[in-house]
Protein backbone atom coordinates (compact mmCIF):
# COMPACT_ATOMS: atom_id res chain seq x y z
CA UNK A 1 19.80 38.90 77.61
CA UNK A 2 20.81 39.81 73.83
CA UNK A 3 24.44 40.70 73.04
CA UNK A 4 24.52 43.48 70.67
CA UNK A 5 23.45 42.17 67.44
CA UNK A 6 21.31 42.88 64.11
CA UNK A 7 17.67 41.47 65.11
CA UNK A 8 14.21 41.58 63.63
CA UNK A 9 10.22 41.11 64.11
CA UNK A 10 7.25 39.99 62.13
CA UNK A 11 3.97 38.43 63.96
CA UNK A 12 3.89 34.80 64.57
CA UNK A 13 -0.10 34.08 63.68
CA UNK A 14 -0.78 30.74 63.10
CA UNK A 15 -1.16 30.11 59.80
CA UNK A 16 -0.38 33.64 58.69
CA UNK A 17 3.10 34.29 59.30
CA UNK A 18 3.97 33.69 55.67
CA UNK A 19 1.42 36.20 54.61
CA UNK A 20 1.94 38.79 56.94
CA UNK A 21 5.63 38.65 56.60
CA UNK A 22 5.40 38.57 52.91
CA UNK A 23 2.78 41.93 52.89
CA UNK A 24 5.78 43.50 54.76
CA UNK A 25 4.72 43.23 58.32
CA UNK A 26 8.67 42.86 59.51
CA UNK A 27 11.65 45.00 60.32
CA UNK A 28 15.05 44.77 61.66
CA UNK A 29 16.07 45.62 65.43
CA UNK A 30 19.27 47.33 66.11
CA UNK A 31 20.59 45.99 69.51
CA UNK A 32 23.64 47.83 71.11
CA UNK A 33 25.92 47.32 74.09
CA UNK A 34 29.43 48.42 76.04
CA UNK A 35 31.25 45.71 74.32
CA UNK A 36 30.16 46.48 70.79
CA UNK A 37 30.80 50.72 71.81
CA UNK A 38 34.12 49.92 72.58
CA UNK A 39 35.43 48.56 69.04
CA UNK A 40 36.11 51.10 66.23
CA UNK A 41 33.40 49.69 64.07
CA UNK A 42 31.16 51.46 61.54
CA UNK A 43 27.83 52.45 63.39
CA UNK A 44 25.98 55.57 61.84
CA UNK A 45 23.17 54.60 60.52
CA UNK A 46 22.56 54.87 56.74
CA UNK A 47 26.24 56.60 56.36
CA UNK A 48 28.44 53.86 56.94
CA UNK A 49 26.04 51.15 58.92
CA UNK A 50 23.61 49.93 56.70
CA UNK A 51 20.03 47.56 56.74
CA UNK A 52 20.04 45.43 53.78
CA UNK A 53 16.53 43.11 54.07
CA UNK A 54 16.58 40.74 51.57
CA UNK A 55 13.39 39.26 50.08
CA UNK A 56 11.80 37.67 47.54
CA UNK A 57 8.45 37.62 46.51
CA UNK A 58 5.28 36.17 44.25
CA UNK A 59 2.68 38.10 42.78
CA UNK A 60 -0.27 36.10 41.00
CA UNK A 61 -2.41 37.38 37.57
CA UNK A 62 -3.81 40.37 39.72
CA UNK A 63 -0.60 41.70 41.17
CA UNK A 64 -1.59 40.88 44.28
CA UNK A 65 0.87 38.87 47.20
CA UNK A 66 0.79 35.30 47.01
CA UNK A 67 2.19 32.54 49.27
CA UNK A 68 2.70 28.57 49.22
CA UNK A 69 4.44 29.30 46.17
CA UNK A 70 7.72 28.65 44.30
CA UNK A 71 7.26 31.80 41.49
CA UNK A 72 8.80 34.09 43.86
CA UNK A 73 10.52 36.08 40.80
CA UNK A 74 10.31 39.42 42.18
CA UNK A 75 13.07 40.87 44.21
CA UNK A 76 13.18 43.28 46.94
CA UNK A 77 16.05 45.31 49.41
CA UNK A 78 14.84 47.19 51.81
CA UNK A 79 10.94 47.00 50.34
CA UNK A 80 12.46 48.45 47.05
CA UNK A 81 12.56 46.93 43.72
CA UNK A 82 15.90 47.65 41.60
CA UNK A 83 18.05 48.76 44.54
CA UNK A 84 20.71 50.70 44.77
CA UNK A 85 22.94 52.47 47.64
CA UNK A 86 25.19 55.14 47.58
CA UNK A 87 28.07 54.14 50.16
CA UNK A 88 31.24 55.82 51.07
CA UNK A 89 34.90 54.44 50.09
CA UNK A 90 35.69 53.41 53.06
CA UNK A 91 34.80 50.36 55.35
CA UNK A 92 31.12 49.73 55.63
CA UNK A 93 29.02 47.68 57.55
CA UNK A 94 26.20 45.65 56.21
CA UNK A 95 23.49 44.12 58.69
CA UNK A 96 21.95 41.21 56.33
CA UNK A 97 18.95 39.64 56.66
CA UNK A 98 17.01 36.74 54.64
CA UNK A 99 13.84 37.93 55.30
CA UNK A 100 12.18 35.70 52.60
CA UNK A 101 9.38 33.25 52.43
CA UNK A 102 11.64 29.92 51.43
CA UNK A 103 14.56 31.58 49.18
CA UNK A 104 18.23 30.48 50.57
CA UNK A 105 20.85 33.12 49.51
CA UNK A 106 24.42 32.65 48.33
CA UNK A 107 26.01 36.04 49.01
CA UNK A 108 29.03 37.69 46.92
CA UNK A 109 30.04 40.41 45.31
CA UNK A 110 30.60 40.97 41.67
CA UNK A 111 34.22 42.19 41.44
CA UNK A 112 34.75 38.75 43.37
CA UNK A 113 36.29 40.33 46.45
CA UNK A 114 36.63 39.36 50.27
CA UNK A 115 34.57 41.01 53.27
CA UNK A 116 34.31 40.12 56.87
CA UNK A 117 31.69 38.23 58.53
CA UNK A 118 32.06 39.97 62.23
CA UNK A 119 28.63 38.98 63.96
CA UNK A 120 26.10 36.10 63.21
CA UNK A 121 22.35 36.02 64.88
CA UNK A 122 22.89 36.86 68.48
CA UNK A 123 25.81 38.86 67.91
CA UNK A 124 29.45 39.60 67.43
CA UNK A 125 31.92 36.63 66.50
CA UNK A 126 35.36 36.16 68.42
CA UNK A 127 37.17 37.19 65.66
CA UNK A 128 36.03 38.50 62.05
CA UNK A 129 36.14 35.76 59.41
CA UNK A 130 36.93 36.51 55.82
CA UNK A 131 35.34 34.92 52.90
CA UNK A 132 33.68 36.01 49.36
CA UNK A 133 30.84 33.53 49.68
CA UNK A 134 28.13 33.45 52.56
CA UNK A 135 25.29 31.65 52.23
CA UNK A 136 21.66 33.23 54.11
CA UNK A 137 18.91 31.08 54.85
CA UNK A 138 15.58 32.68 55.78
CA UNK A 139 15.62 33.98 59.43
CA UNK A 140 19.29 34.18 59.53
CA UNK A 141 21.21 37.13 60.15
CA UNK A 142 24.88 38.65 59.36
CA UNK A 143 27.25 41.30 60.08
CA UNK A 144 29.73 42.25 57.41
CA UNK A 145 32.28 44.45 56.76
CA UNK A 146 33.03 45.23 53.34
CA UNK A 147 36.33 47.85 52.82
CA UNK A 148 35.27 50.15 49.61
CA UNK A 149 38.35 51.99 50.22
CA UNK A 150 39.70 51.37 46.76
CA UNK A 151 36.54 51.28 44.91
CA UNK A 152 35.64 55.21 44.69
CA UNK A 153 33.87 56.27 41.45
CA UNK A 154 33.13 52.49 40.37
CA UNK A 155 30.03 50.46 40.86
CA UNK A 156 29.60 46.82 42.73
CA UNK A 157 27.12 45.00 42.87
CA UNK A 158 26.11 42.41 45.67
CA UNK A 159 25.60 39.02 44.11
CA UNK A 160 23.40 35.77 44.33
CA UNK A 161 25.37 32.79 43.59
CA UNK A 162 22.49 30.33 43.53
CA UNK A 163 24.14 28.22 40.65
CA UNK A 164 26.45 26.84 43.38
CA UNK A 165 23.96 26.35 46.26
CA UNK A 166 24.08 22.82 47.27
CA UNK A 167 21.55 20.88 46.04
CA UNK A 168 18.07 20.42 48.49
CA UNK A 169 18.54 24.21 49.41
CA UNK A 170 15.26 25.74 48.51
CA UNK A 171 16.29 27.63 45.21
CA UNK A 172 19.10 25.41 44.35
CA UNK A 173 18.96 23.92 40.75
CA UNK A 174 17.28 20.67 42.32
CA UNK A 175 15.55 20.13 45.27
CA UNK A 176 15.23 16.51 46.19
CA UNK A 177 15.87 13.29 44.14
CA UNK A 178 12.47 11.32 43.34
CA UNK A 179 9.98 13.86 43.02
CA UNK A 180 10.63 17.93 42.39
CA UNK A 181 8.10 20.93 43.57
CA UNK A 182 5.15 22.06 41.38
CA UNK A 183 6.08 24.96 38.99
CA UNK A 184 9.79 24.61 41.00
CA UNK A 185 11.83 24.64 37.17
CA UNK A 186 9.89 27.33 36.20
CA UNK A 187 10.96 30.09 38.19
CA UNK A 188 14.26 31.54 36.21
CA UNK A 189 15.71 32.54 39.18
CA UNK A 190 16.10 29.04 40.70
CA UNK A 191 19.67 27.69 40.67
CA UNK A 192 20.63 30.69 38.63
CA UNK A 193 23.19 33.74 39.54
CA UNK A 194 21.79 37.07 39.49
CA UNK A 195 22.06 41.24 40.98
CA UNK A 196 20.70 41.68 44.05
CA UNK A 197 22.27 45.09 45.27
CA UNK A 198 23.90 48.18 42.67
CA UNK A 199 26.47 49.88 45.32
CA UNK A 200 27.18 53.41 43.75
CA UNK A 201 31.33 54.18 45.49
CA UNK A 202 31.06 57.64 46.45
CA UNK A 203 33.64 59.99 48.46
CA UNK A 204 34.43 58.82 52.08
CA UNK A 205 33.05 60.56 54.57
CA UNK A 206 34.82 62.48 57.99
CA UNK A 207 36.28 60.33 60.25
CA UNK A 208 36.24 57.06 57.89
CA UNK A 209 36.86 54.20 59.27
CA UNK A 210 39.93 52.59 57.54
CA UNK A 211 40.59 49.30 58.94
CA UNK A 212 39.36 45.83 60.44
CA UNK A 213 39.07 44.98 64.46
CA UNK A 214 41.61 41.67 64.35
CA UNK A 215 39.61 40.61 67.77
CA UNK A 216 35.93 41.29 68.42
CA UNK A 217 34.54 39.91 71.46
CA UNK A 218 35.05 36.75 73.68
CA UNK A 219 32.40 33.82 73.13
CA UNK A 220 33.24 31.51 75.88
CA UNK A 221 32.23 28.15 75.05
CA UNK A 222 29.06 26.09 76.69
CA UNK A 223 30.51 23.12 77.80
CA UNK A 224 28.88 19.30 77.17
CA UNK A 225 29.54 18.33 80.72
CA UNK A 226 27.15 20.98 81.47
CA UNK A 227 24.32 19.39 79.91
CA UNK A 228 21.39 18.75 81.93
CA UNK A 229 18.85 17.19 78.97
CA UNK A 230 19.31 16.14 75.95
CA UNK A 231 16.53 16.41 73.17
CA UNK A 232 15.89 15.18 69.97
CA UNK A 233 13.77 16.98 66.82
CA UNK A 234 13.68 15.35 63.73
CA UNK A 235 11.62 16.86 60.76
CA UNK A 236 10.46 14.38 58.64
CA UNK A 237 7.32 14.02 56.11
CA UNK A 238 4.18 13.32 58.27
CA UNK A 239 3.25 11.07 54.83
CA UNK A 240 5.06 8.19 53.36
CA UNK A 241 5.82 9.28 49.32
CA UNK A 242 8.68 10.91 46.86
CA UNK A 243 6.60 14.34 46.69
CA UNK A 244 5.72 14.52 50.26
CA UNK A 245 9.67 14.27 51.05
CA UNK A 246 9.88 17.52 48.98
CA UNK A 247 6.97 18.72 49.21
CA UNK A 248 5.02 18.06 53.10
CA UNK A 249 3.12 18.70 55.09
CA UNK A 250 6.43 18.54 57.33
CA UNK A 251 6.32 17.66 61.10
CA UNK A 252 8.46 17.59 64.14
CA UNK A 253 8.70 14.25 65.75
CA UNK A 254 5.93 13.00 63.74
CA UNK A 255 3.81 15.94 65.10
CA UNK A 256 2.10 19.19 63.40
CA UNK A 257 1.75 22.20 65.79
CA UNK A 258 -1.42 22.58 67.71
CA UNK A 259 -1.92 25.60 69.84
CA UNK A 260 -3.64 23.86 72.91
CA UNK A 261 -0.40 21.78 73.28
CA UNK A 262 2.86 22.58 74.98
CA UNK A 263 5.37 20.17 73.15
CA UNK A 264 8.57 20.58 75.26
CA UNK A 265 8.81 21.52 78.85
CA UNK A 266 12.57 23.31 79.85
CA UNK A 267 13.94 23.84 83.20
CA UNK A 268 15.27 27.55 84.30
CA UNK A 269 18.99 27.14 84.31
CA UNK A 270 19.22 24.14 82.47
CA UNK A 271 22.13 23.61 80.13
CA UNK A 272 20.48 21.51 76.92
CA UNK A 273 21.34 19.77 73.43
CA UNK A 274 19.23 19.56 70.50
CA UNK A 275 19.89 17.27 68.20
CA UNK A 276 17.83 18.36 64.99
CA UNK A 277 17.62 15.47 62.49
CA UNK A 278 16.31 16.21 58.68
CA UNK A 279 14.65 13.02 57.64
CA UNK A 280 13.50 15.08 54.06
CA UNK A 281 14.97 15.85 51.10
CA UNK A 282 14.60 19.61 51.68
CA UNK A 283 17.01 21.61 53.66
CA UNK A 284 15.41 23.47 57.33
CA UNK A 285 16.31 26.33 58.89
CA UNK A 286 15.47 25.28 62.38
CA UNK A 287 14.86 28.26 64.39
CA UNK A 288 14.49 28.24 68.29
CA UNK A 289 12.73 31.62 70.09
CA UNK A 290 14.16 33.34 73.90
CA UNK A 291 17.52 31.66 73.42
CA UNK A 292 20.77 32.08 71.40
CA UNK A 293 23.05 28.41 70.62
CA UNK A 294 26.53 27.23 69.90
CA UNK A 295 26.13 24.99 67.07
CA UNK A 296 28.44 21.67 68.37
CA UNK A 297 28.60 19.65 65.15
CA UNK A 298 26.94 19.77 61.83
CA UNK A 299 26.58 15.93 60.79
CA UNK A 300 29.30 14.70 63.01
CA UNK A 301 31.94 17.44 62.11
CA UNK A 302 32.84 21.02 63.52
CA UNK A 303 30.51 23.63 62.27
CA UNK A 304 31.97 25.56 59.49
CA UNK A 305 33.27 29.04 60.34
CA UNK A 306 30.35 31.19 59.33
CA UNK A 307 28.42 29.13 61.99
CA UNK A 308 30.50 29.57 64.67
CA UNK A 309 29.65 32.22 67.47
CA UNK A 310 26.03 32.57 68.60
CA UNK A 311 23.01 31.10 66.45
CA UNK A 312 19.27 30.79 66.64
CA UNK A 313 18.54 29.49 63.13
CA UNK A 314 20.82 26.52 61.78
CA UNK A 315 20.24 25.05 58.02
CA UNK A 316 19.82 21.70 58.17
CA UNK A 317 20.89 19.81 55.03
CA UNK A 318 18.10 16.61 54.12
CA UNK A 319 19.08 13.37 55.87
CA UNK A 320 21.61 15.74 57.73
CA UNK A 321 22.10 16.55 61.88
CA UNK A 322 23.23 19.41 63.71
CA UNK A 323 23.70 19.90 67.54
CA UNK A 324 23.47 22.80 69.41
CA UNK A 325 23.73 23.41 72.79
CA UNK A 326 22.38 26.23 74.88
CA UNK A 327 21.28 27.70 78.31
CA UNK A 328 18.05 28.64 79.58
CA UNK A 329 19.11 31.43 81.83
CA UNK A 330 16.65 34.44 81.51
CA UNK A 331 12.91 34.41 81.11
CA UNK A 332 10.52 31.60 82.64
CA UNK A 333 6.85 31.80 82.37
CA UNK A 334 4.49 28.49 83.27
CA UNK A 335 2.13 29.92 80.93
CA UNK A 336 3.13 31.49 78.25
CA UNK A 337 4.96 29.42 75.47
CA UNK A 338 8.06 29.66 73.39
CA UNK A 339 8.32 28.62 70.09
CA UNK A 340 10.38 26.76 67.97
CA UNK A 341 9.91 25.71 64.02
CA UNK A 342 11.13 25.70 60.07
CA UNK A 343 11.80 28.81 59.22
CA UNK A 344 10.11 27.93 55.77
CA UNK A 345 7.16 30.16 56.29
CA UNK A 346 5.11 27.95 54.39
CA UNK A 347 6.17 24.49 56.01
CA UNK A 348 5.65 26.85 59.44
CA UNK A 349 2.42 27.87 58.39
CA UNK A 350 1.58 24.22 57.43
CA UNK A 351 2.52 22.83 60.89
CA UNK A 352 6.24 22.67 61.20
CA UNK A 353 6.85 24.45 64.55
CA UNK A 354 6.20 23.22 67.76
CA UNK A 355 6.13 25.31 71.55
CA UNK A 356 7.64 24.97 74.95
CA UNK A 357 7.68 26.21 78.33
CA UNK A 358 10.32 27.44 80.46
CA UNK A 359 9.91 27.32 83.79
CA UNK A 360 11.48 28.16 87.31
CA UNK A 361 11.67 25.41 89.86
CA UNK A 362 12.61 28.04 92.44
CA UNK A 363 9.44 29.68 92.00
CA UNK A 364 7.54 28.17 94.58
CA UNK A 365 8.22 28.91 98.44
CA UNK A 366 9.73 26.25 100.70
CA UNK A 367 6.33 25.27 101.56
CA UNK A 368 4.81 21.40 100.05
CA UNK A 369 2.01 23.11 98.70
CA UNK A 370 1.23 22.01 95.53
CA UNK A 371 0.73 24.57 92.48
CA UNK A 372 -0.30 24.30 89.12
CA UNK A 373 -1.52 26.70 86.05
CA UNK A 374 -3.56 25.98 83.43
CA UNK A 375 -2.66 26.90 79.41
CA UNK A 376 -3.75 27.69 77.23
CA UNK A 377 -6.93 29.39 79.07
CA UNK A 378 -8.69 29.57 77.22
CA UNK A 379 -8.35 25.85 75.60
CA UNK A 380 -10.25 24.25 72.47
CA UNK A 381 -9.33 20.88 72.62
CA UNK A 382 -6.63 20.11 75.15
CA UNK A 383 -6.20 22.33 78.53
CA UNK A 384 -2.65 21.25 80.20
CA UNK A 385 -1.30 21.94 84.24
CA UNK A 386 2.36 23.24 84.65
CA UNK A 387 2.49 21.61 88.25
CA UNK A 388 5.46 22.67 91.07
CA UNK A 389 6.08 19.07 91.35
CA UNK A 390 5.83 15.70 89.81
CA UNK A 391 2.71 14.56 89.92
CA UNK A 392 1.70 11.06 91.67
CA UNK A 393 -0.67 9.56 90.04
CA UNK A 394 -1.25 6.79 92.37
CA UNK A 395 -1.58 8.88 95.20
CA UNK A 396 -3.30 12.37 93.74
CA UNK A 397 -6.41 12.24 91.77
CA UNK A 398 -7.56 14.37 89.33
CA UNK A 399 -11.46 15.69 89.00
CA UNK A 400 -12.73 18.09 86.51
CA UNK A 401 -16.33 20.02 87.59
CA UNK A 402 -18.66 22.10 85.66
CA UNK A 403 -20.21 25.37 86.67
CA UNK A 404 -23.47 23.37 88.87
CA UNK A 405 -20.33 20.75 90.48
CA UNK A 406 -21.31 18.03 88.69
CA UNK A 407 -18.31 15.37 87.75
CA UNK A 408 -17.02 14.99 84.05
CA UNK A 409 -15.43 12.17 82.99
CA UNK A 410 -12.33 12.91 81.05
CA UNK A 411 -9.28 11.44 79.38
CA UNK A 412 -6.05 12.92 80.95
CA UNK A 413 -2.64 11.73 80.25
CA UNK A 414 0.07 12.26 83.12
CA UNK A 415 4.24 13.00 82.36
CA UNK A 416 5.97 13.71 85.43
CA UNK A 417 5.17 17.38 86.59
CA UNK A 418 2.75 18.24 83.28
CA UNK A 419 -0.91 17.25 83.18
CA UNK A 420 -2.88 17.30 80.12
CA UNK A 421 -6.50 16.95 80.35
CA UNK A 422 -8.55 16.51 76.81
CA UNK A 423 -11.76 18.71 76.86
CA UNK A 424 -12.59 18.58 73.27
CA UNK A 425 -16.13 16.91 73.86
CA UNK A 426 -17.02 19.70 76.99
CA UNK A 427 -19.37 22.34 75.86
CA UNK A 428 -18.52 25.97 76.31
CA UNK A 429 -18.04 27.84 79.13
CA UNK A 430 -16.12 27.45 82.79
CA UNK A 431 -14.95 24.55 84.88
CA UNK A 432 -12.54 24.21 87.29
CA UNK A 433 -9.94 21.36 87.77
CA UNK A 434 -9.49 19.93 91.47
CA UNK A 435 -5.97 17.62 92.83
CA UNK A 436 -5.40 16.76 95.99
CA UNK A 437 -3.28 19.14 97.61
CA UNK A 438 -4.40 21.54 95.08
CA UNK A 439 -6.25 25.07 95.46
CA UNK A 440 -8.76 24.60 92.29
CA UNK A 441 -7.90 25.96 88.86
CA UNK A 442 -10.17 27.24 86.96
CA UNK A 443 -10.20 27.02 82.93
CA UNK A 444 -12.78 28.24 80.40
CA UNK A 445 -14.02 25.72 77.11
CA UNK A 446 -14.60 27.66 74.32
């Protein structure tokens, strides 16, 4: 289940996340438990706890939202243009979120001074780290503290560093080597530093609080001997050619999402690596849905200390790797699908993203029935079986029926306990799927 943590939602259509989102159909989620209570942290909302929803957007010659672009010159907090926030002198806390189309932020502030990084995505770190650079990609979330105690009466402002993003970060100065995005060096605000935030220093308030938790929570670490499958995603260009390294369509081992296809199959319980490869010249913020990760290495070396604690988006740097390792311990459905994909709404959109299942092998009784469920029902082209056990294809065979029980003749390819049946070529309407040692399922064709 979620730790305490700064969370948020938009809808997932496909195709239309990156429209939807950028319309404003998104908001954070405030998660709290005993162990974040129990610290003497700043939690009232809008006095000393504050949402700051970063985002930037693209308006074409009619003012109206548009997407699969790089023009996104327009900048927004909170759904406002030319921000500002009154906040107390005293220490504040400031849930951030990236919640922009492509844009990668470099976070500061412009007096130059430290705050404290005390939670990532899923929640609070061990212990706070201190810094006066952070760098945001889309999806990701932080947890600062920033102590305005000697600031009273003065403005700040919170910063965008982008001149000293590295390079293949979408926004950067450059973005890959042989071939750069349409319209890319015309947006001013690419590689450039600029005001994202004014922060008006006003009196403290009753009760302030004054100081810094040294120790925040205990993370105790997944460990590798624990792993029960490994897995391997690497992005890469689903065409050969210097723009589409920059520029896509993007895929996930060398496939584009398709809704009638489960990708991945995960096992209740089951401690697993990823190993996400980026064969581009673009940097990905690989994002994984039901679970939170420990990042184990970021190209061979110990993640930096911003990434340390729980994740569930990672930037991955072009012709970079990063590990993570997690554990499937909560929700299992042999139907319905996780997802997990570029958090580049517009690669997403485009086909970067891909779904699994997670399901529980102590579902079934102790009985050698056989069971088996059919997704997505209804199917368009493909219509796969989640079985209880492997399936024996020597021994088992597989018929597919139509409403009057006549026989159809149909390609079906078999990987251990998943079936997947392709029904592209049936007309509409309901048939039913019959194994041996296997009540009928039924499936409808639209």
């Amino acid at each position: 289940m979620n730790n305490a943590g700064t969370f948020w939602y938009h809808p997932h259509g496909e195709n239309k996340t990156d429209m939807q989102v950028s319309k404003g159909i998104a908001g954070m989620i405030i998660i709290r438990d005993e162990v974040e209570a129990a610290l003497e942290l700043p939690r009232t909302y809008g006095i000393d706890d504050f949402p700051i929803i970063v985002q930037t957007k693209s308006f074409d010659i009619l003012y109206q939202i548009q997407i699969a672009t790089h023009a996104d010159t327009l900048l927004m907090v909170n759904g406002t243009v030319n921000a500002f926030l009154d906040a107390p002198a005293q220490v504040v806390r400031l849930r951030m979120l990236n919640g922009s189309s492509e844009r990668t932020f470099l976070f500061g502030f412009s007096n130059d001074m430290n705050f404290s990084q005390i939670a990532t995505d899923g929640g609070l770190k061990e212990t706070p780290y201190q810094t006066n650079r952070l760098m945001l990609a889309p999806g990701e979330r932080n947890e600062w503290l920033v102590d305005l105690s000697s600031f009273q009466d003065q403005t700040i402002y919170l910063m965008n560093y982008d001149s000293d993003l590295p390079n293949g970060t979408m926004r950067a100065e450059n973005v890959g080597t042989m071939a750069t995005l349409e319209g890319y060096d015309d947006n001013p605000l690419n590689g450039a530093d600029f005001q994202v935030l004014q922060i008006n220093v006003v009196a403290p308030t009753a009760n302030a609080i004054t100081t810094i938790p040294s120790v925040l929570t205990t993370i105790t670490p997944i460990n590798i001997s624990e792993v029960d499958q490994s897995r391997t995603m690497t992005m890469s260009a689903m065409e050969m050619g210097p723009m589409n390294m920059v520029e896509g369509p993007f895929g996930i081992n060398n496939v584009q999402f398709d809704m009638d296809v489960i990708n991945e199959i995960v096992q209740l319980g089951d401690v697993e690596a990823w190993t996400i490869t980026n064969q581009t010249q673009v940097a990905h913020p690989f994002h994984i849905h039901d679970v939170e990760f420990q990042i184990l290495d970021v190209n061979g070396s110990s993640p930096a200390a911003y990434q340390q604690g729980w994740k569930d988006v990672v930037l991955v740097m072009p012709q970079q790797s990063v590990t993570f390792i997690t554990r499937f311990e909560d929700f299992a459905d042999p139907v319905t699908p996780y997802m997990y994909h570029c958090h580049l709404l517009h690669h997403e959109d485009e086909g970067m993203m891909g779904s699994f299942l997670v399901v529980d092998p102590n579902s079934v009784d102790d009985s050698n029935m056989l069971t088996g469920i059919a997704y997505p029902n209804p199917a368009r082209s493909k219509v796969s079986l989640s079985l209880s056990k492997r399936f024996d294809k020597s021994t088992q065979t597989v018929r597919v029926f139509d409403m009057m029980g006549n026989l159809i003749p149909l390609q079906m390819d078999v990987a251990d306990n998943r079936l997947s049946i392709d029904v592209a070529s049936l007309s509409s309407g309901m048939y039913t799927i019959s194994i041996d040692g296997l009540n009928a399922i039924h499936f409808i064709k639209e």
